[in-house]
N, C-alpha and C. Protein backbone atom coordinates (compact mmCIF):
# COMPACT_ATOMS: atom_id res chain seq x y z
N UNK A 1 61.68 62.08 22.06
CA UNK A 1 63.03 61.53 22.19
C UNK A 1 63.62 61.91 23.55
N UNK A 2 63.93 60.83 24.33
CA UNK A 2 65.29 61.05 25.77
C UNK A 2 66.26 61.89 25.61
N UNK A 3 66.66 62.47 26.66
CA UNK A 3 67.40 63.06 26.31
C UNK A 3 68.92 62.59 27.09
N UNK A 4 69.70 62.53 26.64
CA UNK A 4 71.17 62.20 26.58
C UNK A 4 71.07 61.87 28.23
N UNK A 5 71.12 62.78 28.97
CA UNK A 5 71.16 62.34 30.67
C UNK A 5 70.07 61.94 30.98
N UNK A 6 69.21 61.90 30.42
CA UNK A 6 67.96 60.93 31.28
C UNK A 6 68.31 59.41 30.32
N UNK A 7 69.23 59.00 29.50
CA UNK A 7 69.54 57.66 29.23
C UNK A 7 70.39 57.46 29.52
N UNK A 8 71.59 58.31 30.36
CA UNK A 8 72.52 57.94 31.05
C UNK A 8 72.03 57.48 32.60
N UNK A 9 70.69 58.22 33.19
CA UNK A 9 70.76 58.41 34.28
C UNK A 9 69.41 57.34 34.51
N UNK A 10 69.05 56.41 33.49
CA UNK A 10 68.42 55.21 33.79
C UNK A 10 69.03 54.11 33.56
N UNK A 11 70.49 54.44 32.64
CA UNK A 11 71.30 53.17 32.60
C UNK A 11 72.23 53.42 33.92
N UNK A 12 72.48 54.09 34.95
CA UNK A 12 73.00 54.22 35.71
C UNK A 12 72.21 53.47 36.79
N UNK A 13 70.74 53.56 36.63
CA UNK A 13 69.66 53.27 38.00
C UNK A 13 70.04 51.29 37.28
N UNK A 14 70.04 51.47 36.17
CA UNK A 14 69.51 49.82 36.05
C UNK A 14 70.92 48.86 36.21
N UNK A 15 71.77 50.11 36.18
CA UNK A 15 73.33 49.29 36.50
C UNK A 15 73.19 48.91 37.77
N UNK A 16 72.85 49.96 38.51
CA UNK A 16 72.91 49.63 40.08
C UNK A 16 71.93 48.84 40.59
N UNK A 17 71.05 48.29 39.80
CA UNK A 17 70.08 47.33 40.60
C UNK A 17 70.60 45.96 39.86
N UNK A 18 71.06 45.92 38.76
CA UNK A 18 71.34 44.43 38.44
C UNK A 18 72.46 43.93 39.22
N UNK A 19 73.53 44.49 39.11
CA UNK A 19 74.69 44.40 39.82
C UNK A 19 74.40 43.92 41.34
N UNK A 20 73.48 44.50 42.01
CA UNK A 20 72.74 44.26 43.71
C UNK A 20 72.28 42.36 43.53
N UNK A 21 72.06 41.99 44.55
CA UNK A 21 71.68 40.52 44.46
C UNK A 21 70.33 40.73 44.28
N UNK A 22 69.59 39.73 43.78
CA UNK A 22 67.80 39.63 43.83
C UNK A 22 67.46 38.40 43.16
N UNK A 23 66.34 37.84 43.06
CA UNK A 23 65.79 37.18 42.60
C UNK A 23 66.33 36.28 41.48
N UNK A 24 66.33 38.19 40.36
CA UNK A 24 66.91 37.06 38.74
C UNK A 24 68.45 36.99 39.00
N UNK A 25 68.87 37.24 40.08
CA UNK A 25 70.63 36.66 39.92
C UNK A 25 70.38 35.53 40.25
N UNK A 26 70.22 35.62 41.57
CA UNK A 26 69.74 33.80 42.27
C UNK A 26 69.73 32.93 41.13
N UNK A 27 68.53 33.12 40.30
CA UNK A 27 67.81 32.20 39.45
C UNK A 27 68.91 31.55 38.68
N UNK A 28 69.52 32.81 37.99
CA UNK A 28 70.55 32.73 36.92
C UNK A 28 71.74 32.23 36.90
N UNK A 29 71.79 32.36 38.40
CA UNK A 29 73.31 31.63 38.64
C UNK A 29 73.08 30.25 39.19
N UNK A 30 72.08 29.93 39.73
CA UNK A 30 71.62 28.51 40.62
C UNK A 30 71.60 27.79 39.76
N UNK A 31 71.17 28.02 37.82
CA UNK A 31 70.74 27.59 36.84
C UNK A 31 71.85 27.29 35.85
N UNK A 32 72.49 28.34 36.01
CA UNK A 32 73.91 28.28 35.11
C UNK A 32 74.97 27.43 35.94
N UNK A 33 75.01 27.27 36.85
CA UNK A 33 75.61 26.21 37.97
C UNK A 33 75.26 25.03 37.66
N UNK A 34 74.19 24.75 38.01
CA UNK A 34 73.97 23.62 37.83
C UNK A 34 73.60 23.10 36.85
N UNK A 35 73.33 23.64 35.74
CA UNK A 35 72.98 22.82 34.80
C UNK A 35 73.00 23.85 33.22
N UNK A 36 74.45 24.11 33.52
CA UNK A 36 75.25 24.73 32.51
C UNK A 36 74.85 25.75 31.79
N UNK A 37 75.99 26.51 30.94
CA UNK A 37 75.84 28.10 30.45
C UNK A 37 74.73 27.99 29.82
N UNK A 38 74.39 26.96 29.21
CA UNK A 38 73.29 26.77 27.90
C UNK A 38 71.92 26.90 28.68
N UNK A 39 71.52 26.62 29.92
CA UNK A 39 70.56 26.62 30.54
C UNK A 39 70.60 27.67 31.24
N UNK A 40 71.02 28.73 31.68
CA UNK A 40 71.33 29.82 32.92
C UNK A 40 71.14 30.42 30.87
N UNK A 41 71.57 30.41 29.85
CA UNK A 41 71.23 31.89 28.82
C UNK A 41 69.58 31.82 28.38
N UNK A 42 69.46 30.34 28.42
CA UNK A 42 67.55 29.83 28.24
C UNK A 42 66.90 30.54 29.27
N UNK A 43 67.22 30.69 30.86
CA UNK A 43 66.55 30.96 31.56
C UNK A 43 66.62 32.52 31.45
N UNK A 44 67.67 33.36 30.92
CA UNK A 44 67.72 35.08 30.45
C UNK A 44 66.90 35.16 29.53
N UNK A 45 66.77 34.34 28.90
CA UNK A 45 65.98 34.74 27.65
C UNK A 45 64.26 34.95 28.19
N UNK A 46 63.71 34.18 29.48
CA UNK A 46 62.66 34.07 30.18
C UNK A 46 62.43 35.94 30.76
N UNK A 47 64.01 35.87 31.56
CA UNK A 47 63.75 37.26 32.26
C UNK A 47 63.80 38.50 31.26
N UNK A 48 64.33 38.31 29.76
CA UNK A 48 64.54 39.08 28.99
C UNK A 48 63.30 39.25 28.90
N UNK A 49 62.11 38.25 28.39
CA UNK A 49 60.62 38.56 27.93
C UNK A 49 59.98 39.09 29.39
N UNK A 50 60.60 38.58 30.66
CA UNK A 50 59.34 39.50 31.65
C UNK A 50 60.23 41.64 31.41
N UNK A 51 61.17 41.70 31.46
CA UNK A 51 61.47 42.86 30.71
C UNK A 51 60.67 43.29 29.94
N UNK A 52 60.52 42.75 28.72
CA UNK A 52 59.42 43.01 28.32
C UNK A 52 57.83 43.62 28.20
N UNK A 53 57.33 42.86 28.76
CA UNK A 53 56.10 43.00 29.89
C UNK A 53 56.30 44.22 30.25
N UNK A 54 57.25 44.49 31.13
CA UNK A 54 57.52 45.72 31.98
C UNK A 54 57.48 47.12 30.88
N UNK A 55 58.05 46.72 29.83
CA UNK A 55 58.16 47.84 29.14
C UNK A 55 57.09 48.13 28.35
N UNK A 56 56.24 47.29 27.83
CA UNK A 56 54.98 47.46 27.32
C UNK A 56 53.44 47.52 28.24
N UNK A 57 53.93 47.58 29.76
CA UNK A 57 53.22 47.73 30.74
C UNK A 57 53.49 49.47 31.10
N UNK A 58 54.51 49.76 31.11
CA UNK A 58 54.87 51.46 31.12
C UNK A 58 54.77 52.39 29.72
N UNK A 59 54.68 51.73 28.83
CA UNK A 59 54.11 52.04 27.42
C UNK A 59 52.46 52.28 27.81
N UNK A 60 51.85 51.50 28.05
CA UNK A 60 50.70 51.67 28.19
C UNK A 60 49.80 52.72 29.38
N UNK A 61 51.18 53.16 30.64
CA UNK A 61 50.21 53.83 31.42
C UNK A 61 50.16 53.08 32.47
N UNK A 62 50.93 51.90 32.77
CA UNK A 62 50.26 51.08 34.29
C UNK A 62 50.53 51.88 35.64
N UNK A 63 51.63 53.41 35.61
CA UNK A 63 51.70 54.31 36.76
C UNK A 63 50.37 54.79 36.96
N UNK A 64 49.42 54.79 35.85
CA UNK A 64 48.71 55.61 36.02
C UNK A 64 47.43 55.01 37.10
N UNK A 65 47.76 53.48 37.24
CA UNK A 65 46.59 52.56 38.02
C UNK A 65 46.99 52.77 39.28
N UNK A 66 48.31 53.09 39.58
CA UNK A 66 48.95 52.75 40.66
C UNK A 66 48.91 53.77 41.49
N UNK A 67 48.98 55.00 40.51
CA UNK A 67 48.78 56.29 41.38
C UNK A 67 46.66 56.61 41.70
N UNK A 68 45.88 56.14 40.80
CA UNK A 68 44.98 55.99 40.95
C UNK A 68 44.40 54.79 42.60
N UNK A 69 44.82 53.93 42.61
CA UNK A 69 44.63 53.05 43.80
C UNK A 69 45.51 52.97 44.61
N UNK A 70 46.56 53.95 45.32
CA UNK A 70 48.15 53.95 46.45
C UNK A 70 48.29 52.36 46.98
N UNK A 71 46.66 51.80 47.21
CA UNK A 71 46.83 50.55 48.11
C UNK A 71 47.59 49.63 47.47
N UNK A 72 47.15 49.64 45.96
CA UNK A 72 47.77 48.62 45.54
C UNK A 72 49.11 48.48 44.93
N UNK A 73 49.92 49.84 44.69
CA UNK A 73 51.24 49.99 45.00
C UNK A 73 51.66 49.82 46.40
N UNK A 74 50.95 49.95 47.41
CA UNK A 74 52.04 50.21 48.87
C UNK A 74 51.82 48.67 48.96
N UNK A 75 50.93 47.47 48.27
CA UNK A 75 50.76 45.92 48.96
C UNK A 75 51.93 45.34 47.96
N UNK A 76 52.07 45.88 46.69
CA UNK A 76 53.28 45.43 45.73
C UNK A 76 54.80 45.62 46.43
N UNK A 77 54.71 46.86 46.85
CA UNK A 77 56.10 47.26 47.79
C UNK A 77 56.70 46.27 48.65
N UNK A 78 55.53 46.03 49.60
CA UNK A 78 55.80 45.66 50.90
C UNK A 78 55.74 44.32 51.02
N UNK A 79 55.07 43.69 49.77
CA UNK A 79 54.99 42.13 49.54
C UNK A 79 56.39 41.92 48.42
N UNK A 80 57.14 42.85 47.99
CA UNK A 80 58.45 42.66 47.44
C UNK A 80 59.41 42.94 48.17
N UNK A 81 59.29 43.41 49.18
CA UNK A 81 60.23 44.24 50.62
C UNK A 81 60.36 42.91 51.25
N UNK A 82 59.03 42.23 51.89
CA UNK A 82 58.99 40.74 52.58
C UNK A 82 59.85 39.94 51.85
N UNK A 83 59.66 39.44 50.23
CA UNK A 83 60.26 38.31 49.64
C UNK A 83 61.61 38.76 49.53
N UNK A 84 62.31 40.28 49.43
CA UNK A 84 63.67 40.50 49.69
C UNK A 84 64.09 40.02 50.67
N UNK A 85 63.75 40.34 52.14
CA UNK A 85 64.12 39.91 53.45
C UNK A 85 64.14 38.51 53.58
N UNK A 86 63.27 37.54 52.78
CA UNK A 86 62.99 36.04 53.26
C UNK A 86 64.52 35.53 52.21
N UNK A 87 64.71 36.21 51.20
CA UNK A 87 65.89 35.77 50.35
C UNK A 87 67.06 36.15 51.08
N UNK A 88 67.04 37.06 51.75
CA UNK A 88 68.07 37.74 52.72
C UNK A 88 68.47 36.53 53.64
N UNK A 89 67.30 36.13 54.29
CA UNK A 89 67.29 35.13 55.43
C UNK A 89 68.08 33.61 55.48
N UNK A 90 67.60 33.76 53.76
CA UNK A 90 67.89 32.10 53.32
C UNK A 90 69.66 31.98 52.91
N UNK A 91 69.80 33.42 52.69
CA UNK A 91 71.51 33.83 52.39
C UNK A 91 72.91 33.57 53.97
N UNK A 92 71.52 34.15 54.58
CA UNK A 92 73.09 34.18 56.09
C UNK A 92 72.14 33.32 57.42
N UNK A 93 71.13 32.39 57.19
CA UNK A 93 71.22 31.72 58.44
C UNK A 93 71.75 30.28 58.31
N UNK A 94 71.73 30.05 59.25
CA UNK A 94 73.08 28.88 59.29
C UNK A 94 72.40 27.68 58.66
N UNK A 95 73.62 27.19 57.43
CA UNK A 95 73.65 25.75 56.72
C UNK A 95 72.71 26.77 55.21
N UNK A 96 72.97 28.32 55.12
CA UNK A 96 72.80 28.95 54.23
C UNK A 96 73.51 28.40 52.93
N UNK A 97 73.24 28.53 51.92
CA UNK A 97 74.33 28.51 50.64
C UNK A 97 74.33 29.50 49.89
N UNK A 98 75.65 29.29 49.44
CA UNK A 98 75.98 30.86 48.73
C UNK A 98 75.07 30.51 47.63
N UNK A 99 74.64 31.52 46.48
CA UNK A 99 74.08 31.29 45.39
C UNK A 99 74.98 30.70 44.24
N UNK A 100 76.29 31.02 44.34
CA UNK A 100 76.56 30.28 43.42
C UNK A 100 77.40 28.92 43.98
N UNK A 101 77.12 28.33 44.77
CA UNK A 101 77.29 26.77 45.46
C UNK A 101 76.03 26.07 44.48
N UNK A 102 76.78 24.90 44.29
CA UNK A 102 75.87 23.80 43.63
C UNK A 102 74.90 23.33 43.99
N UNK A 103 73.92 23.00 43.21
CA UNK A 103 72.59 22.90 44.17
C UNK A 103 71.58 21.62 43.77
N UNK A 104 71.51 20.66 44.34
CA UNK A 104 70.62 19.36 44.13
C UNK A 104 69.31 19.83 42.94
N UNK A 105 69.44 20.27 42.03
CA UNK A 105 68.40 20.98 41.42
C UNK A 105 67.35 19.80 39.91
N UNK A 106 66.52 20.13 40.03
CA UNK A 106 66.38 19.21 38.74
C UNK A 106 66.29 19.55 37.09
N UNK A 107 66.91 18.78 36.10
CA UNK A 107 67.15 19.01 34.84
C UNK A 107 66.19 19.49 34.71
N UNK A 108 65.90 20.80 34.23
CA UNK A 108 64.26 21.33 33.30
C UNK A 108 64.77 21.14 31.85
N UNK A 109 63.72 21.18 31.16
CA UNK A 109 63.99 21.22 29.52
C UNK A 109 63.47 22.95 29.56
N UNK A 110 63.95 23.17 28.19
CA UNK A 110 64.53 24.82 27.83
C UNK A 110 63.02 25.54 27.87
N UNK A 111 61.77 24.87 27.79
CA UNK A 111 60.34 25.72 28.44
C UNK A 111 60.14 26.04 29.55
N UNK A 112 60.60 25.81 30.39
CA UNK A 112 60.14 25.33 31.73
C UNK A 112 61.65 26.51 32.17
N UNK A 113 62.78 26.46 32.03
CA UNK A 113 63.51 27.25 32.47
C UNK A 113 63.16 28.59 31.77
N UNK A 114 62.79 28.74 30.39
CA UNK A 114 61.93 30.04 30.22
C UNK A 114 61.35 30.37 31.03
N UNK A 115 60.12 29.65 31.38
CA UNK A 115 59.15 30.05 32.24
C UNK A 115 59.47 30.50 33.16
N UNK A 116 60.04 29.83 34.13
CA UNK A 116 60.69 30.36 35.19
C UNK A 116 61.62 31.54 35.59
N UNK A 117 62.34 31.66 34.45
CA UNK A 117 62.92 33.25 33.96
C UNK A 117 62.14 34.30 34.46
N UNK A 118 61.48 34.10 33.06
CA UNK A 118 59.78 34.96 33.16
C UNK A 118 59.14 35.09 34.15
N UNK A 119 58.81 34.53 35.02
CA UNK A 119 58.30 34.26 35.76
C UNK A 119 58.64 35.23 37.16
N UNK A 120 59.95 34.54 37.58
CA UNK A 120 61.15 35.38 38.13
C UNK A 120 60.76 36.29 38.35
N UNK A 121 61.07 37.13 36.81
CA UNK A 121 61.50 39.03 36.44
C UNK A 121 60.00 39.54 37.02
N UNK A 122 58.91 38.66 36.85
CA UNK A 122 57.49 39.39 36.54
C UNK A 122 57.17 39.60 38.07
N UNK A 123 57.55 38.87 39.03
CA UNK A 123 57.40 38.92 40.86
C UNK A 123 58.52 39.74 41.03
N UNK A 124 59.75 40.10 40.40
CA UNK A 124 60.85 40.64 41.23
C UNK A 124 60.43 42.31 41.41
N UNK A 125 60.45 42.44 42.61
CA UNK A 125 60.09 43.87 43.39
C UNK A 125 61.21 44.79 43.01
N UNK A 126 62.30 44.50 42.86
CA UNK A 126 63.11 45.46 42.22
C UNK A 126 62.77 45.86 40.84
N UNK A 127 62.19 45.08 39.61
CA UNK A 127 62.05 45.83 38.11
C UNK A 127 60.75 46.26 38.57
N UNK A 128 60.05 46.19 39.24
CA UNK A 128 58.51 46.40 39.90
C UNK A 128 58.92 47.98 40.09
N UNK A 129 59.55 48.12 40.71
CA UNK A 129 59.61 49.72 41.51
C UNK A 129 60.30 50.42 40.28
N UNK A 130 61.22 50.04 39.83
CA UNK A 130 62.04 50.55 38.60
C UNK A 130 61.16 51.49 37.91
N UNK A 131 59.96 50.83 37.26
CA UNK A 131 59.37 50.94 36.15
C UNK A 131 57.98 51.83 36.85
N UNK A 132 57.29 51.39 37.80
CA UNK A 132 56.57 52.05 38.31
C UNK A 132 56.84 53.51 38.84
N UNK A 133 58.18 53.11 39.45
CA UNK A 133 58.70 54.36 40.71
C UNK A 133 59.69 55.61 39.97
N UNK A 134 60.36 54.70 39.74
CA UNK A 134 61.82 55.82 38.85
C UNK A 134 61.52 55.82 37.66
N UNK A 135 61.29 55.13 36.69
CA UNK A 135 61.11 55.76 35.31
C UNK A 135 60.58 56.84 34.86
N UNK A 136 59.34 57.30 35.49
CA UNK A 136 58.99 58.20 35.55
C UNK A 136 59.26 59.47 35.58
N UNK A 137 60.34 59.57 36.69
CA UNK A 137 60.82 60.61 37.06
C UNK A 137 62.54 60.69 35.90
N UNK A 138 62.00 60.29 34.64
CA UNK A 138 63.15 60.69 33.93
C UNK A 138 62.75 61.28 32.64
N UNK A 139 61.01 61.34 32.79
CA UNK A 139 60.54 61.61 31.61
C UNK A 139 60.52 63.59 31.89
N UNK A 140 60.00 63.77 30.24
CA UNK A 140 60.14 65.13 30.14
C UNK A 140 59.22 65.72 28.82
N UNK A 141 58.42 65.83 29.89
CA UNK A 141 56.72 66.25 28.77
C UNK A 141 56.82 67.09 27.42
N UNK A 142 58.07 67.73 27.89
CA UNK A 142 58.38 68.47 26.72
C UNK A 142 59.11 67.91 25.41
N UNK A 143 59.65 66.87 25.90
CA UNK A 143 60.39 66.44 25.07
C UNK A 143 59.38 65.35 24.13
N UNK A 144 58.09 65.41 23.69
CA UNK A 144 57.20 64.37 23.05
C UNK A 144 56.47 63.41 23.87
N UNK A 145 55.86 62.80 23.28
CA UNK A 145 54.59 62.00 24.03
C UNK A 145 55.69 61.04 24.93
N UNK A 146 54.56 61.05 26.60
CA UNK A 146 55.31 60.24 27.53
C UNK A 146 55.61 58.18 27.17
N UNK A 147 54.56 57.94 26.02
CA UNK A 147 54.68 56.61 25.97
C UNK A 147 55.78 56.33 24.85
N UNK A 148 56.27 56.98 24.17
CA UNK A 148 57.45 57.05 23.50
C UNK A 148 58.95 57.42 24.39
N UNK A 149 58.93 58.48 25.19
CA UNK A 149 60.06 58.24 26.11
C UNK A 149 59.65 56.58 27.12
N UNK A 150 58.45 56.64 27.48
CA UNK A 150 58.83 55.27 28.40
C UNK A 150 59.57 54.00 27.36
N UNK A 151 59.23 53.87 26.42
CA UNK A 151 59.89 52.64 25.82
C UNK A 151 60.83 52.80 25.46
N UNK A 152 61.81 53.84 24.87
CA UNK A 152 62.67 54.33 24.87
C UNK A 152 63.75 54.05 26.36
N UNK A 153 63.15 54.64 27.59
CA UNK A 153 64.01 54.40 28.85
C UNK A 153 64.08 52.79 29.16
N UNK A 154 62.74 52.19 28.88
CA UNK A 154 62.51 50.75 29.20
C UNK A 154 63.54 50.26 28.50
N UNK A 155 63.84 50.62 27.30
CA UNK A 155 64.61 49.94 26.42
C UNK A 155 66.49 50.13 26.82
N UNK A 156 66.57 51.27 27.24
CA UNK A 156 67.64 51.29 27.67
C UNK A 156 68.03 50.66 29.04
N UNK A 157 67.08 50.34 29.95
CA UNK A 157 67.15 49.41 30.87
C UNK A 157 67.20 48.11 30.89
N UNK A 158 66.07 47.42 29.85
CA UNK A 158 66.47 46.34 29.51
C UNK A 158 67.96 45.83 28.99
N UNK A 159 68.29 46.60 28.07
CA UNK A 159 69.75 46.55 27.25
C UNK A 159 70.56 46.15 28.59
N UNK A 160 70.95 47.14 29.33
CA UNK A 160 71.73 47.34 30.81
C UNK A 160 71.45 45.73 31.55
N UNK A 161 70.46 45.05 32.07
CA UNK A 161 70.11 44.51 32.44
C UNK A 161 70.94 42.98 32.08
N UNK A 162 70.22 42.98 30.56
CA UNK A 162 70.41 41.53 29.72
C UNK A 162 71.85 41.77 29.72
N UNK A 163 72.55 42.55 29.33
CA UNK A 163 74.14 42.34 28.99
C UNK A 163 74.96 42.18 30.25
N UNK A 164 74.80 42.56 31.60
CA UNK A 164 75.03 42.49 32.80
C UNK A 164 74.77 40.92 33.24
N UNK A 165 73.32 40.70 33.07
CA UNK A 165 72.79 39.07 33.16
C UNK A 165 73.71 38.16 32.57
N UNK A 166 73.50 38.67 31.51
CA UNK A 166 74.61 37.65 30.39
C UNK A 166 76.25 37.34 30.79
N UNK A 167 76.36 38.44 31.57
CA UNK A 167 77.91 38.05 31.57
C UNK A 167 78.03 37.30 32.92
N UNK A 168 76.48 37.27 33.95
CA UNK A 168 76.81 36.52 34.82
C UNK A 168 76.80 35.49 34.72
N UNK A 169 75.80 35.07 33.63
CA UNK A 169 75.31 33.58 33.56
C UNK A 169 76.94 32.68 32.86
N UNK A 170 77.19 33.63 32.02
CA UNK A 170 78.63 33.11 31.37
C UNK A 170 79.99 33.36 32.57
N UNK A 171 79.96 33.78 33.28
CA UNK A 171 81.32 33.84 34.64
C UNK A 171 80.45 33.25 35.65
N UNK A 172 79.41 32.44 36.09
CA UNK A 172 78.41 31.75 37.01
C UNK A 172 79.27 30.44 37.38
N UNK A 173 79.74 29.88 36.55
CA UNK A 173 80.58 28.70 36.63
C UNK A 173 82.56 29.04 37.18
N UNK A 174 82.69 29.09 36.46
CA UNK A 174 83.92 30.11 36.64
C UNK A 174 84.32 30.95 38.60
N UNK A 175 83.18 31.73 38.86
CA UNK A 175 82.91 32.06 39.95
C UNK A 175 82.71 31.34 41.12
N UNK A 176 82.02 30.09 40.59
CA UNK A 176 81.67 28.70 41.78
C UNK A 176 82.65 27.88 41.62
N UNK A 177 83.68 27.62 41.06
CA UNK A 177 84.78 27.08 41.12
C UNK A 177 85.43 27.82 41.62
N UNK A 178 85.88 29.09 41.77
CA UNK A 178 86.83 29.88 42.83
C UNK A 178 86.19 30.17 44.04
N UNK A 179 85.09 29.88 44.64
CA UNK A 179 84.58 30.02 45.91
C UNK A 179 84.65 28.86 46.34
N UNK A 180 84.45 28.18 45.53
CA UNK A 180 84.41 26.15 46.05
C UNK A 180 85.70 26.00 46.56
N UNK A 181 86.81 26.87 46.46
CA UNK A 181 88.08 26.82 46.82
C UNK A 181 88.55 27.57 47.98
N UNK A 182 87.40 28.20 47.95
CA UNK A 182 87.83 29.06 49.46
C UNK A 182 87.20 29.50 49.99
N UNK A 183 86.89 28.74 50.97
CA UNK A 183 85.44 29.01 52.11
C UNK A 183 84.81 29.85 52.70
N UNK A 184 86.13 30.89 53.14
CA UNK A 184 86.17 32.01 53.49
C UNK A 184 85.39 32.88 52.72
N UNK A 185 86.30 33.19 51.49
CA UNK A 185 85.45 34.44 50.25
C UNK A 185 83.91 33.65 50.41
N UNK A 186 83.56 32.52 49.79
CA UNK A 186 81.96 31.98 49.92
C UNK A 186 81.40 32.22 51.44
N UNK A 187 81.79 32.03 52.25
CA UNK A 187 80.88 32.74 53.68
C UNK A 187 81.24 34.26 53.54
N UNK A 188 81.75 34.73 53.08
CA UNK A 188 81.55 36.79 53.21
C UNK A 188 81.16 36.65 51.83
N UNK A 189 80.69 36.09 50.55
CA UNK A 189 80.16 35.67 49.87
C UNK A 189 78.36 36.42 50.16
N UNK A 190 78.25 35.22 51.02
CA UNK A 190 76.76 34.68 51.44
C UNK A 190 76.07 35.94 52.21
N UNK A 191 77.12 36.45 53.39
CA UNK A 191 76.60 37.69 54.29
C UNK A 191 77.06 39.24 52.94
N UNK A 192 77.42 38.96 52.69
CA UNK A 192 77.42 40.41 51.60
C UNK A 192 75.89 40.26 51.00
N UNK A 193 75.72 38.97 50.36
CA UNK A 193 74.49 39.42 49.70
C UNK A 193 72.99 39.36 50.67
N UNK A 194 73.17 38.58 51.62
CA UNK A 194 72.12 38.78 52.35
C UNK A 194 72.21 40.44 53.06
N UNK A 195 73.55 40.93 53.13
CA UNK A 195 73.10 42.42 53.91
C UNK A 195 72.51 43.20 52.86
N UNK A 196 73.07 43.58 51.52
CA UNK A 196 72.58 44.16 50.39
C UNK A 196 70.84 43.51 50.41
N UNK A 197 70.41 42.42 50.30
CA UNK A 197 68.91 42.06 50.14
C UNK A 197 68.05 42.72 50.68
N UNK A 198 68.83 42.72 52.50
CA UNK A 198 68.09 43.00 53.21
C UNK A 198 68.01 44.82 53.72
N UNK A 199 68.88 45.36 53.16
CA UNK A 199 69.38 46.62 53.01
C UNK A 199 68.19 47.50 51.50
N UNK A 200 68.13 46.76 50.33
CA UNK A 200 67.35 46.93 49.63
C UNK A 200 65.73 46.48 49.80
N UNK A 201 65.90 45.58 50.80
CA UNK A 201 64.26 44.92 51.04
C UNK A 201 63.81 46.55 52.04
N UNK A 202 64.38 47.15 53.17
CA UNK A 202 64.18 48.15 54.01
C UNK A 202 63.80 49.39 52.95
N UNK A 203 64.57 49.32 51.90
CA UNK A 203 64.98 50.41 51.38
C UNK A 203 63.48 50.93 50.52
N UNK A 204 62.55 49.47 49.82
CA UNK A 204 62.04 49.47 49.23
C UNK A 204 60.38 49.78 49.88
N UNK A 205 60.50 49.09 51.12
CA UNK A 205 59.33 48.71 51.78
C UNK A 205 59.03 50.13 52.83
N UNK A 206 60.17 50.58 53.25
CA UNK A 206 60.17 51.65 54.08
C UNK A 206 60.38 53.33 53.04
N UNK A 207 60.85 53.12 51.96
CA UNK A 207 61.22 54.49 51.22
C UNK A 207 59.52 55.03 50.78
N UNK A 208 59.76 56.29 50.68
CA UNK A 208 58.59 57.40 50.18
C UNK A 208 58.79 57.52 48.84
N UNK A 209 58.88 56.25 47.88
CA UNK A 209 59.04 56.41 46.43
C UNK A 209 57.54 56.83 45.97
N UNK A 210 57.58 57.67 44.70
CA UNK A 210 56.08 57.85 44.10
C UNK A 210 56.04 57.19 43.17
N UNK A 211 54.64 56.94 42.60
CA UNK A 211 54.66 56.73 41.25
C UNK A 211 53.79 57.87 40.74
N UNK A 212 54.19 58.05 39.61
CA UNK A 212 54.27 59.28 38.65
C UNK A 212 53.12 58.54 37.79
N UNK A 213 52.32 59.60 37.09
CA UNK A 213 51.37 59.49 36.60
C UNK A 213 51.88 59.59 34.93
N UNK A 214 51.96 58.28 33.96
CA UNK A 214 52.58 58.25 33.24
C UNK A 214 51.62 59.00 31.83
C-alpha cells in the first residue's frame, strides 16, 4: 500500500503535467471544437485506455527494459523532446493557430476518434517519462510488492489526468468562443503554449531523469 505522500506527491506530478500543453490537450480540444463535447469525451475515453497501457506496462516491470538497454530510453526521450519542439513550432510561427481556434477537421465516427485518443496518449513523451522516470521514484520497497504500489500510483495518475481532461474537453468550446473574441488573449494564447512545449521539450530531452528498476 502507498503511502499518503507518495499519492499526494504523484497526484501533484500528474497535476502539473496535464495542466502543461501536449499532445492529448491539442487532440482534445481540436476535437471538442470542432466537432462537439460528445466527440472531444469519445476521444478521452481513447486517452483514458492508452493510460491504461501505461499502467499495466509499469505493473509489469517495463523500467526494468529500459534500465537494462539506456539506448532505448535516451531514443524515447529525445524522439518525444523533438515532437514537443515541432508542436512548439506549429504553436508560435506565423499563420500559427491557437489550439482551441476552429479547425477545417473531418467528422470521424466514435472508433476512429477512440483510436486516435489512444493512440495520442501511447506516443505522448510526457506519460512516457511519467511512468518510466518518476513513478518510480515514489515507490517504497518496504511498503509491499513494487507491482502493487505501481498500479496503485498509476491509478492515482490516471484519476488526476481523466478528470482534468474532462473538464477541458467540457470548457473546450466555451474557451474558443472567448478567444474568438479577442485576438489579443488568442495570440499570448498561442506563444504561452508554444514556450511551455518548448520549455518541457528541453526539459525532457536535456534532463538526467533515471529510470528506476521497477
Amino acid at each position: 500500500m502507498i503511502s499518503l505522500a507518495a499519492a499526494a506527491g504523484m497526484a501533484a506530478v500528474a497535476l502539473g503535467l496535464v495542466v502543461s500543453p501536449g499532445p492529448n490537450m491539442i487532440y482534445l480540444v481540436s476535437r471538442s471544437v470542432t466537432q462537439g463535447r460528445r466527440a472531444g469525451l469519445v476521444s478521452l475515453g481513447g486517452v483514458t485506455a492508452g493510460f491504461a497501457f501505461y499502467v499495466l506496462a509499469a505493473v509489469a516491470g517495463i523500467t526494468t527494459v529500459f534500465t537494462l538497454v539506456p539506448a532505448l530510453y535516451t531514443a524515447l526521450k529525445l524522439g518525444g523532446a523533438a515532437y514537443l519542439l515541432w508542436l512548439a513550432w506549429q504553436a508560435v510561427r506565423p499563420g500559427g493557430a491557437s489550439a482551441f481556434a476552429p479547425r477545417d477537421l473531418s467528422v470521424d465516427p466514435p472508433r476512429r476518434l477512440f483510436a486516435m485518443g489512444l493512440v495520442t496518449n501511447l506516443l505522448n513523451p510526457k506519460i512516457a517519462v511519467v511512468y518510466v522516470s518518476l513513478l518510480p521514484q515514489f515507490i517504497d520497497p518496504d511498503r509491499g510488492g513494487v507491482a502493487a504500489q505501481s498500479l496503485q500510483l498509476g491509478l492515482v495518475q490516471t484519476a488526476v489526468a481523466v478528470t482534468v481532461n474532462g473538464l477541458i474537453v467540457l470548457g473546450a468550446g466555451g474557451i474558443a468562443a472567448f478567444l474568438a473574441r479577442r485576438p489579443g488573449w488568442r495570440r499570448a494564447q498561442r506563444y504561452l503554449m508554444g514556450s511551455v512545449l518548448a520549455g518541457l521539450a528541453l526539459h525532457i530531452g536535456l534532463g538526467r531523469t533515471r529510470a528506476a528498476v521497477a
